[in-house]
Protein backbone atom coordinates (compact mmCIF):
# COMPACT_ATOMS: atom_id res chain seq x y z
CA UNK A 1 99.27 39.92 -61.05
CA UNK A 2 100.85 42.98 -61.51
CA UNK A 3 101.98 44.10 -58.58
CA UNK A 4 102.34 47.57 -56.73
CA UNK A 5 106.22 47.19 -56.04
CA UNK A 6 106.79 46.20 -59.70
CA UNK A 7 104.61 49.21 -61.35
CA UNK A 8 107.05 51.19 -58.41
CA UNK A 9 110.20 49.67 -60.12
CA UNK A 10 108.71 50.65 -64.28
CA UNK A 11 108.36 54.10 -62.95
CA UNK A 12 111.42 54.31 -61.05
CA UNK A 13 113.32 52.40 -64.50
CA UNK A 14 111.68 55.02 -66.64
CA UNK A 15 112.84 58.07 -64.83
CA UNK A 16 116.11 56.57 -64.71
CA UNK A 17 116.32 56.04 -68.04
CA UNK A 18 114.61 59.10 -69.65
CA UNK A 19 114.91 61.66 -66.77
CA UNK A 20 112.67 64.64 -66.72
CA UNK A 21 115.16 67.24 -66.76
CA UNK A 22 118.58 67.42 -68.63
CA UNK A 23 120.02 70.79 -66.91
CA UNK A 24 121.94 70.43 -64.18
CA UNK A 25 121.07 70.19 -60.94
CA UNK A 26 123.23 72.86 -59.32
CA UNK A 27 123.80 72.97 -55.48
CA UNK A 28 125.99 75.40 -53.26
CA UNK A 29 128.82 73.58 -50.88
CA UNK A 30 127.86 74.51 -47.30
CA UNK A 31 130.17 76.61 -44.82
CA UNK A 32 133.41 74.37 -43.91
CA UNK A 33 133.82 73.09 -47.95
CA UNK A 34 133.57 69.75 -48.82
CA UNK A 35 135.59 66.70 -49.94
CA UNK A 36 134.69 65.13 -53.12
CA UNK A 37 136.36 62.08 -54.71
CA UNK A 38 139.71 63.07 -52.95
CA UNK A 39 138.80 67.01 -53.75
CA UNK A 40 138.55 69.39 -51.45
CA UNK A 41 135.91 72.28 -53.09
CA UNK A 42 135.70 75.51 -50.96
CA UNK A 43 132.54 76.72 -48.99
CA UNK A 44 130.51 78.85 -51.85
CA UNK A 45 131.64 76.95 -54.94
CA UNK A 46 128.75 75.72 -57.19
CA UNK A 47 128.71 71.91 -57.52
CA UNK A 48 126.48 70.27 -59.96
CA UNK A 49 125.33 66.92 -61.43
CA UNK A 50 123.82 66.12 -65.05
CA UNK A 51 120.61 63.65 -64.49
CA UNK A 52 121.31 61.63 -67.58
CA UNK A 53 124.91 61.07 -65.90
CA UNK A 54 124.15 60.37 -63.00
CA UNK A 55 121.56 57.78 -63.90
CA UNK A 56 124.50 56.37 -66.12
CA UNK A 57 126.46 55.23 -63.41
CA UNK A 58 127.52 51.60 -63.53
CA UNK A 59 128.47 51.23 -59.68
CA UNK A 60 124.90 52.16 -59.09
CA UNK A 61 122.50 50.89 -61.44
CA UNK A 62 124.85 47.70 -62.32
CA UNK A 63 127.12 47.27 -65.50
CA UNK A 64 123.42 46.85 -67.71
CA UNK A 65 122.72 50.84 -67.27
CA UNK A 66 121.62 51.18 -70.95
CA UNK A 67 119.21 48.89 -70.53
CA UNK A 68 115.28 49.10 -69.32
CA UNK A 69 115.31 46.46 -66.33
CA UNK A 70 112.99 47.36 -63.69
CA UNK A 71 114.32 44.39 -62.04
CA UNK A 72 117.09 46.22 -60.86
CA UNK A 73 114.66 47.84 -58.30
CA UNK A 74 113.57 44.93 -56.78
CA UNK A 75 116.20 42.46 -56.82
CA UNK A 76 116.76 40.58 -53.50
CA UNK A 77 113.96 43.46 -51.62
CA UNK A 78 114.49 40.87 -48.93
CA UNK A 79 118.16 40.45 -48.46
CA UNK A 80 119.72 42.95 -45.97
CA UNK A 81 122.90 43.72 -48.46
CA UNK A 82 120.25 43.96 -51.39
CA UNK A 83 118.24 46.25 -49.72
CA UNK A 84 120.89 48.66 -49.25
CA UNK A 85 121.67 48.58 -53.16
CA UNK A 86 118.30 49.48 -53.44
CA UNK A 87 118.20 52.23 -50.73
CA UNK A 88 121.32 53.23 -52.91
CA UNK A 89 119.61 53.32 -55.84
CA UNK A 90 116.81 55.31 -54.88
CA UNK A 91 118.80 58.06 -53.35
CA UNK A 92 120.98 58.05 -56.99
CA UNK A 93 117.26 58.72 -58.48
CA UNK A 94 117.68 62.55 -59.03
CA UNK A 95 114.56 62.60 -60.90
CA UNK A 96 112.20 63.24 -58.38
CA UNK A 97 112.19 66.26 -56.18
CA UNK A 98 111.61 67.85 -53.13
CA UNK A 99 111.47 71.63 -53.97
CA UNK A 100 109.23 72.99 -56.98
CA UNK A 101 112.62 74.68 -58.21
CA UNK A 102 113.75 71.59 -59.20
CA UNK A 103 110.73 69.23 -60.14
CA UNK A 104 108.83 69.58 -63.65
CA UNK A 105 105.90 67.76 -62.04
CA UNK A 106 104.88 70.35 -59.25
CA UNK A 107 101.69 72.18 -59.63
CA UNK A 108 103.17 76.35 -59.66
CA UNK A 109 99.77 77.01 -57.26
CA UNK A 110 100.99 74.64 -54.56
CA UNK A 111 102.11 76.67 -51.57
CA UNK A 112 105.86 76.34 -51.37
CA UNK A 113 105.61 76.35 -47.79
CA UNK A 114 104.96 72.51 -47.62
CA UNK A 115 108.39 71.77 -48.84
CA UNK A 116 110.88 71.45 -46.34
């Protein structure tokens, strides 16, 4: 039977694969700067991050990231060091959002005011 976690992992896998947006996804650093991958980047600097990239990312989604494998979303879902690879994973998963600025999928007539 076709489970609800495995349809879960196809969708996740496909929006991985074929995100819904190929802009980037720009954000502002926050008041003190930031350190990123040894670089310091000054408070007001725009910082961004390609979906398609990001998705790409081999230390993530495994040394297979070409490749349509659902599995990877459910492997070991019962292991404590597994479930943090997943956990990983999902907050890698730019291609959901949680502000209608960002997300394709939002209906424009929902009140903005729900998101947070």
């Amino acid at each position: 039977m076709f489970s609800l976690h495995r349809s879960s992992a196809v969708v996740n896998e496909a929006l991985r694969i074929h995100p819904p947006t190929g802009f980037i996804l720009e954000r502002v650093v926050p008041t003190g700067g930031v350190v990123l991958s040894g670089r310091f980047i000054p408070a007001g600097t725009v910082v961004g991050v390609n979906a398609w990239v990001l998705h790409r990312n081999q230390q993530v989604f495994g040394p297979d990231v070409e490749t349509f494998r659902p599995e990877r979303w459910l492997e070991g879902e019962n292991e404590s060091n597994s479930s943090a690879k997943i956990a990983e994973r999902q907050r890698n998963l730019v291609a959901v959002c949680s502000t209608p600025s960002l997300c394709v999928t939002i209906d424009p007539y929902i009140p903005t005011s729900i998101y947070p």
